[in-house]
PDB file of N, CA and C in Angstrom:
ATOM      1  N   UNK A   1      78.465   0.802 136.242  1.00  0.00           N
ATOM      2  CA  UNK A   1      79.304   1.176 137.351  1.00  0.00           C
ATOM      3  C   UNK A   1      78.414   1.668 138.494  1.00  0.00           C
ATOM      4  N   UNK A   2      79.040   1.126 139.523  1.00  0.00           N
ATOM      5  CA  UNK A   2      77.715   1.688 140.813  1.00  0.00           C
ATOM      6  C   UNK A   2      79.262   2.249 141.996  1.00  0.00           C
ATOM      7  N   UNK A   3      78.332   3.156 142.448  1.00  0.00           N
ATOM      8  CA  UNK A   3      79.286   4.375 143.369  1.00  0.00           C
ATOM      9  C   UNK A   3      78.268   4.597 144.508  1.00  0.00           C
ATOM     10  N   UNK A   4      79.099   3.866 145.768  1.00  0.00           N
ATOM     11  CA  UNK A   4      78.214   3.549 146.903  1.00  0.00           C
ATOM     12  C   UNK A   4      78.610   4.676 147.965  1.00  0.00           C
ATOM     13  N   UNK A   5      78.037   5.664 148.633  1.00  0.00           N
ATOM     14  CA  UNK A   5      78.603   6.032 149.505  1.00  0.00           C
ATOM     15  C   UNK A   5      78.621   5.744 150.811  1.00  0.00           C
ATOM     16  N   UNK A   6      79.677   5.378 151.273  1.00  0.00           N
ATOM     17  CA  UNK A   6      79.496   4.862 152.775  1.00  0.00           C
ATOM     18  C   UNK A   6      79.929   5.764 154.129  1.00  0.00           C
ATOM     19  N   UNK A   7      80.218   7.053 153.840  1.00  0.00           N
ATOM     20  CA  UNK A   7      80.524   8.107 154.719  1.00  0.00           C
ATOM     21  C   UNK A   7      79.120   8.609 155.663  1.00  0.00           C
ATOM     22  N   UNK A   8      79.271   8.818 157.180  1.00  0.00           N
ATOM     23  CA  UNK A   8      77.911   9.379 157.579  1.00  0.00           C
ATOM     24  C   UNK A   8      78.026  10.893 157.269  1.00  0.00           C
ATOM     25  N   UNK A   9      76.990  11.464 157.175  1.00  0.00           N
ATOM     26  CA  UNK A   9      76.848  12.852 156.991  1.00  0.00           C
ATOM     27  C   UNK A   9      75.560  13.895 157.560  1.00  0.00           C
ATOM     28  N   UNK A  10      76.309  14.622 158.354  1.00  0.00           N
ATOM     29  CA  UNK A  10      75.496  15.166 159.485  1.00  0.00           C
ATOM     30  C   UNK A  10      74.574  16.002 158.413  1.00  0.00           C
ATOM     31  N   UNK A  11      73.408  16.156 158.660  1.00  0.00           N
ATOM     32  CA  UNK A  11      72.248  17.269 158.288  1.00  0.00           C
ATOM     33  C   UNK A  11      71.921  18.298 159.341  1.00  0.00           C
ATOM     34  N   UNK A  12      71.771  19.407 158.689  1.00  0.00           N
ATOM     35  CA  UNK A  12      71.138  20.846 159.874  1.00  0.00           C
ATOM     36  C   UNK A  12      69.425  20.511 159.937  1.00  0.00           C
ATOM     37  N   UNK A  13      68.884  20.996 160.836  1.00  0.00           N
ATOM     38  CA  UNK A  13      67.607  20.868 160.802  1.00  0.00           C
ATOM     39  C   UNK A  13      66.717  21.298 159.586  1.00  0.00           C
ATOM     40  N   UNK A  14      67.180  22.208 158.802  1.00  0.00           N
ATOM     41  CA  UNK A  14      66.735  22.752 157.710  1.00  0.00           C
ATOM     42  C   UNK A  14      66.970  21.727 156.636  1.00  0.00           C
ATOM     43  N   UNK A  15      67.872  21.426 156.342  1.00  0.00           N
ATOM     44  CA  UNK A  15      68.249  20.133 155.320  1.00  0.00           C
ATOM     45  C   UNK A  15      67.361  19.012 155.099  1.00  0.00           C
ATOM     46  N   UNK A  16      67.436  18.331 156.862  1.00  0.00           N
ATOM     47  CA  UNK A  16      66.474  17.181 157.021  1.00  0.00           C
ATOM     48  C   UNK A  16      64.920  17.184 156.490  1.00  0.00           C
ATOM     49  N   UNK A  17      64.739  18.928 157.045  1.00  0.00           N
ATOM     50  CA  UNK A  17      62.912  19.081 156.054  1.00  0.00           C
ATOM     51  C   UNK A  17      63.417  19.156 155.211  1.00  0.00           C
ATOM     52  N   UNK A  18      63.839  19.211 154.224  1.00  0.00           N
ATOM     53  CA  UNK A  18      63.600  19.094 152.648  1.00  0.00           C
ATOM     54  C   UNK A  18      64.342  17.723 152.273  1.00  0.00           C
ATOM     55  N   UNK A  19      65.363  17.132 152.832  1.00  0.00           N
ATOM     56  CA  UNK A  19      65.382  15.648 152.723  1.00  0.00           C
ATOM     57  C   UNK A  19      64.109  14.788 153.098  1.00  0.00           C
ATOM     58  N   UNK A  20      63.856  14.912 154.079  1.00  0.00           N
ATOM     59  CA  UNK A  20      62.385  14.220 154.340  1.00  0.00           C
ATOM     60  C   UNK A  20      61.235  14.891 153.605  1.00  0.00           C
ATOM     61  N   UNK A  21      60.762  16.031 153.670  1.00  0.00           N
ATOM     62  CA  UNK A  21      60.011  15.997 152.283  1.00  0.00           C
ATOM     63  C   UNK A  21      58.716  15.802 152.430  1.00  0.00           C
ATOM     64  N   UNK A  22      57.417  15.563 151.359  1.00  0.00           N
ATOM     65  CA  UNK A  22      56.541  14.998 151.683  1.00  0.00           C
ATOM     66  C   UNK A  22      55.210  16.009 152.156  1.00  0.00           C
ATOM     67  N   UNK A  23      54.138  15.410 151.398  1.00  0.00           N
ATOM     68  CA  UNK A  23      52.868  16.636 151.848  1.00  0.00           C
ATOM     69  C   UNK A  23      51.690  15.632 152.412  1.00  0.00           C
ATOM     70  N   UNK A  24      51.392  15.934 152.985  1.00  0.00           N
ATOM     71  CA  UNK A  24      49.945  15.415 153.357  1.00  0.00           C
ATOM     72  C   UNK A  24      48.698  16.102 153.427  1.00  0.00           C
ATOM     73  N   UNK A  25      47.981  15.661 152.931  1.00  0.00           N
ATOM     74  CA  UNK A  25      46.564  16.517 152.689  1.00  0.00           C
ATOM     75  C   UNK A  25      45.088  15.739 152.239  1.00  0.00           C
ATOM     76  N   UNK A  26      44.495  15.794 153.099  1.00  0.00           N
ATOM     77  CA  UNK A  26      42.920  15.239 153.320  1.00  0.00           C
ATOM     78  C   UNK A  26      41.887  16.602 153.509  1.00  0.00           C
ATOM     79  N   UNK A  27      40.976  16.180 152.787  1.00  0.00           N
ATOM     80  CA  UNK A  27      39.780  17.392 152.670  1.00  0.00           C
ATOM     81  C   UNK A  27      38.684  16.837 152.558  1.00  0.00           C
ATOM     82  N   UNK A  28      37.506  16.605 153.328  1.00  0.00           N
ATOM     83  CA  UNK A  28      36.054  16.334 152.970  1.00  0.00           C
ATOM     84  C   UNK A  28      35.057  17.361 153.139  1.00  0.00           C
ATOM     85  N   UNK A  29      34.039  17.320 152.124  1.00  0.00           N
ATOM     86  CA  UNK A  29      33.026  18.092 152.510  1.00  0.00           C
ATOM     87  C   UNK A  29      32.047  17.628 151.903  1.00  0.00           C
ATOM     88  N   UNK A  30      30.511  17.709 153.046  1.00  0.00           N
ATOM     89  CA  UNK A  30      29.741  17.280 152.725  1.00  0.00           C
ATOM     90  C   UNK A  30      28.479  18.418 152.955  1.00  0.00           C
ATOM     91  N   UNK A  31      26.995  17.825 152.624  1.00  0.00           N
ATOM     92  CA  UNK A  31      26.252  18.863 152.587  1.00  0.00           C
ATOM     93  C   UNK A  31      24.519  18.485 152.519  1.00  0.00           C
ATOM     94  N   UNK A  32      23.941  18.474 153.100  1.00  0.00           N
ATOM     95  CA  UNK A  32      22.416  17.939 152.982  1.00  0.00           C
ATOM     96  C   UNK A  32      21.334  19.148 152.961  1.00  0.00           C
ATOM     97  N   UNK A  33      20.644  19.222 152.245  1.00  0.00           N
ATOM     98  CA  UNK A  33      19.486  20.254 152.483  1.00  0.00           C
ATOM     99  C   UNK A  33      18.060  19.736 151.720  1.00  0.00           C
ATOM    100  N   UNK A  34      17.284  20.377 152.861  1.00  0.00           N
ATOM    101  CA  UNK A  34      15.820  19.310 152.404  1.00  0.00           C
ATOM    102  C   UNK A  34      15.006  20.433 152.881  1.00  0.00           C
ATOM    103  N   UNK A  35      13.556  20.187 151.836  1.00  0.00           N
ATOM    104  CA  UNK A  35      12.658  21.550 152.001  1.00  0.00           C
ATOM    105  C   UNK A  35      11.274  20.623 151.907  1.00  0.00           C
ATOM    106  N   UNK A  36      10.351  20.802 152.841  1.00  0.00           N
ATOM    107  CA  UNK A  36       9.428  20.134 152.674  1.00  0.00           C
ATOM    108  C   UNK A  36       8.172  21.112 153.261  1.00  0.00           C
ATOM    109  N   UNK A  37       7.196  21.113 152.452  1.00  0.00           N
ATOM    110  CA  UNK A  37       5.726  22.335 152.288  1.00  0.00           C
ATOM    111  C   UNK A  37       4.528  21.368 152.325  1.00  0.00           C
ATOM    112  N   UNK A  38       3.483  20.911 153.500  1.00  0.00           N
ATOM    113  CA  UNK A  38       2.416  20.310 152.925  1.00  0.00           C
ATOM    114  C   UNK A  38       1.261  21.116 153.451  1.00  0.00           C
ATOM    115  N   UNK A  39       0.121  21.067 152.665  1.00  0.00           N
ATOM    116  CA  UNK A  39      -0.489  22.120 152.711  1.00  0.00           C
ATOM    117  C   UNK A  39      -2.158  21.334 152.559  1.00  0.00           C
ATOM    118  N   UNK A  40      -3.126  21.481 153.756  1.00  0.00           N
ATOM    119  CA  UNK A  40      -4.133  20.593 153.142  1.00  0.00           C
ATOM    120  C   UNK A  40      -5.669  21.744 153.600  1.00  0.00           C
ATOM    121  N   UNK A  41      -6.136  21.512 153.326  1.00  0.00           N
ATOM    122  CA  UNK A  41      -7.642  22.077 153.292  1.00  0.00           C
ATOM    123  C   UNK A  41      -9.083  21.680 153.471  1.00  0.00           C
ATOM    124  N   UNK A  42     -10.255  21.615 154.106  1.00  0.00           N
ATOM    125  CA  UNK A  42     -10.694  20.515 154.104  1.00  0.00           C
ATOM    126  C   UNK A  42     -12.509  21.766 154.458  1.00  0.00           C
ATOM    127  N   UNK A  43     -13.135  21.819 153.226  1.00  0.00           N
ATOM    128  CA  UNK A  43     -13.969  22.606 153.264  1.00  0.00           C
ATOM    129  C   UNK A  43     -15.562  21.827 153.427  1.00  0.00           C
ATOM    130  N   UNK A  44     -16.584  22.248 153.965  1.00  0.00           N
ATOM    131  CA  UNK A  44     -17.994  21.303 154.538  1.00  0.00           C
ATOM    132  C   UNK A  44     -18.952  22.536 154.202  1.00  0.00           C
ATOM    133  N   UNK A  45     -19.908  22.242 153.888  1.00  0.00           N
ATOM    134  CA  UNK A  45     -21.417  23.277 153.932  1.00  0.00           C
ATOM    135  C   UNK A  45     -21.811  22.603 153.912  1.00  0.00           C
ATOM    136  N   UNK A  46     -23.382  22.353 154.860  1.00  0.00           N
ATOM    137  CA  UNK A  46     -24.502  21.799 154.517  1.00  0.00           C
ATOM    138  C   UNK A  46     -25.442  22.651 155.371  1.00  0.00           C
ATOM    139  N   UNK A  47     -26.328  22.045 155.658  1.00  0.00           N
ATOM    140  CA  UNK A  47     -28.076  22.955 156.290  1.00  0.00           C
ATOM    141  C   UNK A  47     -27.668  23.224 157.160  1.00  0.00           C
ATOM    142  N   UNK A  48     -26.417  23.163 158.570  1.00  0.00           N
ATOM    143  CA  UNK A  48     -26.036  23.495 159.786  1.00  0.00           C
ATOM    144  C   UNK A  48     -25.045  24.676 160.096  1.00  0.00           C
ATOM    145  N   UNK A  49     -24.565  24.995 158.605  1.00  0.00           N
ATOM    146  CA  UNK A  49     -23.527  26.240 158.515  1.00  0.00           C
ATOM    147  C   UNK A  49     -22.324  25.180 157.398  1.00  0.00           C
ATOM    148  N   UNK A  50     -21.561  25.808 157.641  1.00  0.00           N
ATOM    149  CA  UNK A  50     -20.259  25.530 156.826  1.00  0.00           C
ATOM    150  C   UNK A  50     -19.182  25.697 157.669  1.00  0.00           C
ATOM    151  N   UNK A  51     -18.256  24.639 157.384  1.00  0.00           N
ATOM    152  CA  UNK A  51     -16.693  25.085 158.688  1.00  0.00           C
ATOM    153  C   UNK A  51     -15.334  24.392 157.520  1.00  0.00           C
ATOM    154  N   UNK A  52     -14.449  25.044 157.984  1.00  0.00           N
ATOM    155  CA  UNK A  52     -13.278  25.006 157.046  1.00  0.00           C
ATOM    156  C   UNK A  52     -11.846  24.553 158.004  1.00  0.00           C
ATOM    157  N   UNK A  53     -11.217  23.418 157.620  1.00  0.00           N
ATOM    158  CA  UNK A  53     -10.264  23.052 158.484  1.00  0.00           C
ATOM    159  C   UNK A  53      -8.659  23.481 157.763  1.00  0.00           C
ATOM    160  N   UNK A  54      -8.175  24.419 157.953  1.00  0.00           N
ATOM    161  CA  UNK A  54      -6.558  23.891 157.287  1.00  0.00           C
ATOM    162  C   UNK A  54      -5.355  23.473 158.126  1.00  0.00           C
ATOM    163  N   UNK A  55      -4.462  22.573 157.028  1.00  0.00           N
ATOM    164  CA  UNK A  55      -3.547  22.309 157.885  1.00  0.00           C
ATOM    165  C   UNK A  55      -2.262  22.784 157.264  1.00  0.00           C
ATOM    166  N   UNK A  56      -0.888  23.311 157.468  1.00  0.00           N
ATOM    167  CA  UNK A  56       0.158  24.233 157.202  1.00  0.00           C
ATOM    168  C   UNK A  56       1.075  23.190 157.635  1.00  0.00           C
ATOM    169  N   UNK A  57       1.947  22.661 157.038  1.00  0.00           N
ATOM    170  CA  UNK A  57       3.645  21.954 157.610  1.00  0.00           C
ATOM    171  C   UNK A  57       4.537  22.313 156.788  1.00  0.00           C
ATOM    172  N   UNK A  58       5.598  22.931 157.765  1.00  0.00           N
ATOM    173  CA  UNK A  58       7.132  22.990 156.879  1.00  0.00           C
ATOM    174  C   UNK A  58       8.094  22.679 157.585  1.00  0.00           C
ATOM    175  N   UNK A  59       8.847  22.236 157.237  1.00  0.00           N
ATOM    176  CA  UNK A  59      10.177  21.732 157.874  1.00  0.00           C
ATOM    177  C   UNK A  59      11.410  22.060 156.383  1.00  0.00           C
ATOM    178  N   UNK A  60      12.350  22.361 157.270  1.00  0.00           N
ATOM    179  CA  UNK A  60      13.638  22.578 156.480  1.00  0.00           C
ATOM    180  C   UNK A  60      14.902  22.385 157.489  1.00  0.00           C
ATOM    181  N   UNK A  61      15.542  21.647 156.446  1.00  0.00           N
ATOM    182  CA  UNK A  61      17.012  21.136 157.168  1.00  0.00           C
ATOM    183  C   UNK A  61      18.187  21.327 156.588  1.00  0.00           C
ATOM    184  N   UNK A  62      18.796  21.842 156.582  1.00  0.00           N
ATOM    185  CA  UNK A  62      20.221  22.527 156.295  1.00  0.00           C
ATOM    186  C   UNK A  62      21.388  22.051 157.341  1.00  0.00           C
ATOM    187  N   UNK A  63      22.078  21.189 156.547  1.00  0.00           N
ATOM    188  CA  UNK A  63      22.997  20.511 157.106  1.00  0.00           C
ATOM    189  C   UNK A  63      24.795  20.625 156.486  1.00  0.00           C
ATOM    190  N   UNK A  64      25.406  20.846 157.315  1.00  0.00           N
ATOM    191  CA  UNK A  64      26.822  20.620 156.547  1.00  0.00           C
ATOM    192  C   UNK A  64      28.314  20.288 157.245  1.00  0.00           C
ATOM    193  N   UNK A  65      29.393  20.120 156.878  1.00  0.00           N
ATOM    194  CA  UNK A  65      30.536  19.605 157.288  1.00  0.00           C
ATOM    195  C   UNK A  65      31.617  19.492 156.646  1.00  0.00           C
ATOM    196  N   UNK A  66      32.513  19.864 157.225  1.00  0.00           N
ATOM    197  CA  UNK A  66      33.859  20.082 156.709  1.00  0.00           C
ATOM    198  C   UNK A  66      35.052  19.117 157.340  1.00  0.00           C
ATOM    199  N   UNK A  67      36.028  18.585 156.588  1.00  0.00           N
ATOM    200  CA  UNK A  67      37.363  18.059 157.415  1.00  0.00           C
ATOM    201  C   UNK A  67      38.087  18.542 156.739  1.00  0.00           C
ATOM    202  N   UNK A  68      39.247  18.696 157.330  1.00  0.00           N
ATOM    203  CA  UNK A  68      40.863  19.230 156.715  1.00  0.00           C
ATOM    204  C   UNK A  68      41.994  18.825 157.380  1.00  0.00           C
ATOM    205  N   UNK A  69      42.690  17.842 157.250  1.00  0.00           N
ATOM    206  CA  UNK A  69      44.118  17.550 157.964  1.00  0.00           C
ATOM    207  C   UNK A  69      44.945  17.815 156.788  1.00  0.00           C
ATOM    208  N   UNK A  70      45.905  18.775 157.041  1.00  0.00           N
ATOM    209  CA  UNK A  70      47.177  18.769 156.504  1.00  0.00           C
ATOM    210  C   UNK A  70      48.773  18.366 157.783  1.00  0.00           C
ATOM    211  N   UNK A  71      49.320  17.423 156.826  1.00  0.00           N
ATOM    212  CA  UNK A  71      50.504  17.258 158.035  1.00  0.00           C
ATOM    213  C   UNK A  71      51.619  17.579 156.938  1.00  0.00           C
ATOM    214  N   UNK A  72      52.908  17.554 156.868  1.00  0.00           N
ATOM    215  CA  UNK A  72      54.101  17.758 156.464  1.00  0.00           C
ATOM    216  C   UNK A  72      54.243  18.500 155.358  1.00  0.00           C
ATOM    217  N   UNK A  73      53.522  19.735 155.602  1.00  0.00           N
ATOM    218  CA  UNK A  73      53.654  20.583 154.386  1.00  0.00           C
ATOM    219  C   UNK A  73      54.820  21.244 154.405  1.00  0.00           C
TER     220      UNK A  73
END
């Protein structure tokens, strides 16, 4: 047995949100981090004296990001 209704029927604004209904929700997150140390040295003596070269590098990168859309909560 099928029971069709064919009457219109007004909704309050309150009604319609919860007849319509429905969540939406997106979230990303991302994240990069990098550490880098080089370190060199470079030592000489002979009959003229002695001399010493160093070299020091660092770099660091710290990276990050977020998204968030929520609609029809």
């Amino acid at each position: 047995m099928k029971v069709e209704n064919q009457v219109a029927i007004e909704l309050s604004s309150e009604e319609l949100d919860v007849v319509a209904g429905g969540v939406d929700f997106l979230l990303d997150a991302t994240q990069f981090k990098s550490n880098t140390l080089l370190v060199g040295q470079n030592t000489q003596s002979g009959p003229g004296g002695s001399s010493t070269t160093s070299t020091i590098a660092r770099q660091v990168i710290d990276t990050s990001a977020f998204h968030n859309i929520t609609l029809g909560v």
